[in-house]
C-alpha atoms as a PDB file:
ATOM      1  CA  UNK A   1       0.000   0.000   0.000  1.00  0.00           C
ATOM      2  CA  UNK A   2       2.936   2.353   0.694  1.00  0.00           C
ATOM      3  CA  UNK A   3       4.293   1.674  -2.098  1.00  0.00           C
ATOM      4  CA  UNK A   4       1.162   2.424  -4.272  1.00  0.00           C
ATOM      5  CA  UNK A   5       0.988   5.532  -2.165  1.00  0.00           C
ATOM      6  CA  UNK A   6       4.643   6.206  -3.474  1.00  0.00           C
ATOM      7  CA  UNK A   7       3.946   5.321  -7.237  1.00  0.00           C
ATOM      8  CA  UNK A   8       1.076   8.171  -7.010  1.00  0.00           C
ATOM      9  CA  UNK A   9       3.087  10.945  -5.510  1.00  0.00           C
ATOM     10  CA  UNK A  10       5.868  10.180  -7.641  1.00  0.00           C
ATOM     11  CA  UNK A  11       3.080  10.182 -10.817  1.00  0.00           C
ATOM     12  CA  UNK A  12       1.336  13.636  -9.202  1.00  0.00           C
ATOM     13  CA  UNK A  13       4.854  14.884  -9.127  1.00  0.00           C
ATOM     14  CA  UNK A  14       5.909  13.937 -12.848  1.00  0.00           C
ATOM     15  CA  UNK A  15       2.859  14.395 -14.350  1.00  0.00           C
ATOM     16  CA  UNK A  16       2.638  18.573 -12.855  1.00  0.00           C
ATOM     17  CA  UNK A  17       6.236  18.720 -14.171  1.00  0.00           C
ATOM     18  CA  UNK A  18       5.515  17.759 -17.720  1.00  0.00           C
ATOM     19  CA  UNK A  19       2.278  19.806 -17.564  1.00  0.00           C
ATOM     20  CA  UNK A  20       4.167  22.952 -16.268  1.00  0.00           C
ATOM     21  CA  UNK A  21       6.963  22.477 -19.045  1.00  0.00           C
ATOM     22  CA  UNK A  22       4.497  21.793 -21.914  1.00  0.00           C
ATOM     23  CA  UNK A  23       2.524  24.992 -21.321  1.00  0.00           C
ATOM     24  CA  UNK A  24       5.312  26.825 -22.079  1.00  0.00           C
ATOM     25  CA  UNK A  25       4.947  25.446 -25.682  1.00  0.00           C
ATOM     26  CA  UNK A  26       0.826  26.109 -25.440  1.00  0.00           C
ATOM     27  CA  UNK A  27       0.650  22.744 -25.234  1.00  0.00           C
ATOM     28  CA  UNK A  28      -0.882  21.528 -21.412  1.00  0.00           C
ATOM     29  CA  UNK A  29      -1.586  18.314 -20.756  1.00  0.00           C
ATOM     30  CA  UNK A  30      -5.342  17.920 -20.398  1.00  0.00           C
ATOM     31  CA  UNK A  31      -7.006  16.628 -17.542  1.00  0.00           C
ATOM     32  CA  UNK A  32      -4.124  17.342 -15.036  1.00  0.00           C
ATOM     33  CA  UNK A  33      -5.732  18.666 -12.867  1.00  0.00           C
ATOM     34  CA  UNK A  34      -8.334  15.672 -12.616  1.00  0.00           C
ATOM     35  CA  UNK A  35      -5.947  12.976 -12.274  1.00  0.00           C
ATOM     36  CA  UNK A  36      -3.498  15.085  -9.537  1.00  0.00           C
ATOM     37  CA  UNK A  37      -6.703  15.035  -7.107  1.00  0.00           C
ATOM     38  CA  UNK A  38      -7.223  11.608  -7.931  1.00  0.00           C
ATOM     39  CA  UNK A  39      -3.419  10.707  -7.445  1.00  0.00           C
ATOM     40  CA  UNK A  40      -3.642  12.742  -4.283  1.00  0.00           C
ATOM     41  CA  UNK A  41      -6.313  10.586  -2.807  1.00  0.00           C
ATOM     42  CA  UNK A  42      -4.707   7.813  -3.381  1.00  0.00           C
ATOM     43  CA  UNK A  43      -1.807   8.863  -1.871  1.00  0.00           C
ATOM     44  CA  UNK A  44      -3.525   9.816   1.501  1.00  0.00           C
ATOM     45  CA  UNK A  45      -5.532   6.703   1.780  1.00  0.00           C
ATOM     46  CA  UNK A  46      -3.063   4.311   0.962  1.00  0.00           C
ATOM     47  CA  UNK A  47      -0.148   6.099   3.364  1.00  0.00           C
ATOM     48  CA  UNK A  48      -2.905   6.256   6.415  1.00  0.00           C
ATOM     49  CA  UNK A  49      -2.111   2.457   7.280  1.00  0.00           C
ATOM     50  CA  UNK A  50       2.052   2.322   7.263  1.00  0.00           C
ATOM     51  CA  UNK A  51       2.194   5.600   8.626  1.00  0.00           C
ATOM     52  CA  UNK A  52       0.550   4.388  11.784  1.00  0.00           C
ATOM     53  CA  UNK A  53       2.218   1.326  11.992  1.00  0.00           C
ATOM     54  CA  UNK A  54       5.295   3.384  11.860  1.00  0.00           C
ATOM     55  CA  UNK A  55       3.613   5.833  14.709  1.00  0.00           C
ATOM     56  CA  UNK A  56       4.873   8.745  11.641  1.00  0.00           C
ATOM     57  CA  UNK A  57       2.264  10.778  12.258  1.00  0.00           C
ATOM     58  CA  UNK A  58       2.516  13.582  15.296  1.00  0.00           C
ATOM     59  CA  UNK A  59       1.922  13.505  18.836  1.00  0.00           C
ATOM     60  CA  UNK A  60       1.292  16.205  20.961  1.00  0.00           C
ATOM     61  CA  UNK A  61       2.441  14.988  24.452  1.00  0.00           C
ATOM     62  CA  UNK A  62       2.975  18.002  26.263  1.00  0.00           C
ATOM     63  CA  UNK A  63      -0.030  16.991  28.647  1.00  0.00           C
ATOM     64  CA  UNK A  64      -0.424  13.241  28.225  1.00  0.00           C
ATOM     65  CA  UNK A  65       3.853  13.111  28.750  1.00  0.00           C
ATOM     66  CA  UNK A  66       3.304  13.998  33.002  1.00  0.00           C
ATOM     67  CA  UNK A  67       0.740  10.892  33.065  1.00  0.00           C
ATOM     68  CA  UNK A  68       1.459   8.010  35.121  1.00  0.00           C
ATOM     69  CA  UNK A  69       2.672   4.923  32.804  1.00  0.00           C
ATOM     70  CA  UNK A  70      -0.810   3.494  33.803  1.00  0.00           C
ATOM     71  CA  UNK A  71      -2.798   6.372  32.649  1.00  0.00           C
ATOM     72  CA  UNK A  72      -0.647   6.489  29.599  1.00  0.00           C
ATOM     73  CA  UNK A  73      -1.850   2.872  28.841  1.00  0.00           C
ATOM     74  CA  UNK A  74      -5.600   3.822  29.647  1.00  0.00           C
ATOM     75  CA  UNK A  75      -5.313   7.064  27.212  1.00  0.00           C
ATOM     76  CA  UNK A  76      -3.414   5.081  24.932  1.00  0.00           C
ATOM     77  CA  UNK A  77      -6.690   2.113  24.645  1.00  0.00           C
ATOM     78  CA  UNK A  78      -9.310   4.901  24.685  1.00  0.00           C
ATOM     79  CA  UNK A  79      -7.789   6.852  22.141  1.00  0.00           C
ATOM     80  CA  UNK A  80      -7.331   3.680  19.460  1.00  0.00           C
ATOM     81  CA  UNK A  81     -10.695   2.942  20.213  1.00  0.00           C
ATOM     82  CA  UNK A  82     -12.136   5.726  19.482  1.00  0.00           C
ATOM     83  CA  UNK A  83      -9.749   6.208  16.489  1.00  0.00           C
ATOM     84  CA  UNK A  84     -11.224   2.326  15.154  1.00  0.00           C
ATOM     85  CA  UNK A  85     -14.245   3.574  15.624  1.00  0.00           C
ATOM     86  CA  UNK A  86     -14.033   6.760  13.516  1.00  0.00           C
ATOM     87  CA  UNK A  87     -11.951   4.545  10.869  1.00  0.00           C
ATOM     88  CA  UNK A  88     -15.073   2.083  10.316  1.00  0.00           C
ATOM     89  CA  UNK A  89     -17.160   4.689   9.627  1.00  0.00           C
ATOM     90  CA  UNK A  90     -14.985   6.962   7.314  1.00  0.00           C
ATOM     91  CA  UNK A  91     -14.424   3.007   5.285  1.00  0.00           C
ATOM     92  CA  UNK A  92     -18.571   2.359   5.401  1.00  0.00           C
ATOM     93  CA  UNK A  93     -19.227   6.141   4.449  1.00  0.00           C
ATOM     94  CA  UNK A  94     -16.516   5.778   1.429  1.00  0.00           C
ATOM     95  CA  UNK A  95     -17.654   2.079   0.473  1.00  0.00           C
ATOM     96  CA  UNK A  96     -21.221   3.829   0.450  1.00  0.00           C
ATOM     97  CA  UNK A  97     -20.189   6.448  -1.655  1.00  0.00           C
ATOM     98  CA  UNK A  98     -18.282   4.195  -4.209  1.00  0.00           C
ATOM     99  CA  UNK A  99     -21.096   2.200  -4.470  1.00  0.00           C
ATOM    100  CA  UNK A 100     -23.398   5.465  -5.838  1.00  0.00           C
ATOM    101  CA  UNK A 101     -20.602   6.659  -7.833  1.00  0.00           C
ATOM    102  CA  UNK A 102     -20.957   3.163  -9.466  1.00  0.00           C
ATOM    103  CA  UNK A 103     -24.725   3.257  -9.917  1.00  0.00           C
ATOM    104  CA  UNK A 104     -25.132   6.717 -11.473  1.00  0.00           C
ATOM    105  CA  UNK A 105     -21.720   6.389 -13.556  1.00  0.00           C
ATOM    106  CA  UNK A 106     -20.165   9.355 -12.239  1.00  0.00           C
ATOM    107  CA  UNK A 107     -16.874  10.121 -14.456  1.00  0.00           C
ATOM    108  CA  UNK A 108     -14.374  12.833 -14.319  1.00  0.00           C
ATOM    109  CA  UNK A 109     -15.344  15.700 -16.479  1.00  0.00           C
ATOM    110  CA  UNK A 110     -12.798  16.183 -18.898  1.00  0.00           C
ATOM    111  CA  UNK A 111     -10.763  12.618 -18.884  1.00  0.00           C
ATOM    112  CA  UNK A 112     -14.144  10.384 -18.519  1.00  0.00           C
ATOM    113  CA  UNK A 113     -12.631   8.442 -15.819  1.00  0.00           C
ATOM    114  CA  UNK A 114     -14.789   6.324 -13.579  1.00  0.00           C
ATOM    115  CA  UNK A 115     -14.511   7.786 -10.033  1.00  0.00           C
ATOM    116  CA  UNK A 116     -16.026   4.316  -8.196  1.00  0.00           C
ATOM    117  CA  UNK A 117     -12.413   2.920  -7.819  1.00  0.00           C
ATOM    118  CA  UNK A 118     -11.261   5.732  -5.599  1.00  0.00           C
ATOM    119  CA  UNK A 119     -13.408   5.604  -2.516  1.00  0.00           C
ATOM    120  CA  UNK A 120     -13.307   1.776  -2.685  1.00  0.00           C
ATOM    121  CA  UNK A 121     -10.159   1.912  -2.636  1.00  0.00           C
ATOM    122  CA  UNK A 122      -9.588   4.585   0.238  1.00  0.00           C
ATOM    123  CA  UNK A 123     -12.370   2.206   2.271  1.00  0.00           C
ATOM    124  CA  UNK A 124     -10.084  -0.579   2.036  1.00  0.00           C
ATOM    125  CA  UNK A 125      -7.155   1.546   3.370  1.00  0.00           C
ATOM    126  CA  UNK A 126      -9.815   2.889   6.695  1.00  0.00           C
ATOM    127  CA  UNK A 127     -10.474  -0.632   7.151  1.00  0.00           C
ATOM    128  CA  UNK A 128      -6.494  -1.896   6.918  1.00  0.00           C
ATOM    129  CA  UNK A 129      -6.236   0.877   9.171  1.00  0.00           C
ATOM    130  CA  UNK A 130      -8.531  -0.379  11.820  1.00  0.00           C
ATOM    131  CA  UNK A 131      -6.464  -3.353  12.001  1.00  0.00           C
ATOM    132  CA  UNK A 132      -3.082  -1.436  12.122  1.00  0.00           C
ATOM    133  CA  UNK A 133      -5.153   0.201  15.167  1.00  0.00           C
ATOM    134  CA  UNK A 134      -6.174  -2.341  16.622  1.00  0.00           C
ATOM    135  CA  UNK A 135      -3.003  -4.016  16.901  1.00  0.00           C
ATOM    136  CA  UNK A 136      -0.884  -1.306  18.275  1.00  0.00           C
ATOM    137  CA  UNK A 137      -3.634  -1.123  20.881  1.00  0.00           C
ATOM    138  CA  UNK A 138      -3.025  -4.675  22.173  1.00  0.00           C
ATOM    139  CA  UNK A 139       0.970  -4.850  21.227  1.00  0.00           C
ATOM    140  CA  UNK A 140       3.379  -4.170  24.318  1.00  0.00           C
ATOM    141  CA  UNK A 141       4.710  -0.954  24.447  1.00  0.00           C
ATOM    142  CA  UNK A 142       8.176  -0.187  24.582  1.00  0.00           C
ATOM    143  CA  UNK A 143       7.905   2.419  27.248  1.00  0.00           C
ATOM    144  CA  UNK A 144       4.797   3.171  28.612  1.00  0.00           C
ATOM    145  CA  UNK A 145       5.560   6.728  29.657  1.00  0.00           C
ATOM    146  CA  UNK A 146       5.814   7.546  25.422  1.00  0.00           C
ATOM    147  CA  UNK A 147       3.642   6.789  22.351  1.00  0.00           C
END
């Protein structure tokens, strides 16, 4: 998944390149700016999962940092609960919405490309996340005083 993540940043990244060069010669590459916002959902769906089970994303400890290591473990459970709990429903809301994008046959506007893929896609990652979650909720921690 990281890696897809990786192919679509690198293809955002190449494909706003050529698009910026080849307007200089009045001749843009059409539809860029359909398939970057694609590319960009992709890219923050299918990071979500590794960059949690990499703890990459940011903390703000300032507070939780003076709890006792048991509090730290309670705050730690509540808060991956809660965070499962959002994931399922962003990952139900998204499968929802790919399946009416499906129905009605919604397409990009200028490339015609079928948008169902995407939020099927970035429900899969919510629900790969909920696992990530619910595994670092239940894994030892190395030092129960920091996340």
């Amino acid at each position: 998944m990281y890696s897809v993540a990786g192919l679509a940043l690198s293809g955002m990244m190449f494909l706003t390149v050529a698009d910026v060069l080849l307007r200089a010669f009045r001749r843009p590459i059409v539809g860029t700016y359909e398939l970057v916002g694609l590319l960009g959902a992709v890219v923050i769906g299918f990071a979500i999962p590794q960059t949690s089970r990499l703890n990459g994303h940011v903390y703000m400890d300032f507070l939780t940092g003076k709890f006792s290591p048991q509090w730290s473990r309670i705050l730690h459970f509540i808060t991956r609960t809660i965070a499962i709990f959002v994931f399922v429903i962003i990952g139900w809301n998204l499968w929802l919405l790919g399946d009416d994008f499906k129905k009605m046959g919604e397409v990009t506007l200028t490339l015609q490309v079928p948008l169902y893929p995407i939020p099927y896609g970035i429900a899969v990652c919510c629900f790969i996340e909920c696992l990530v979650l619910f595994v670092d909720m239940l894994a030892p921690r190395k030092d129960d005083g920091e996340q």
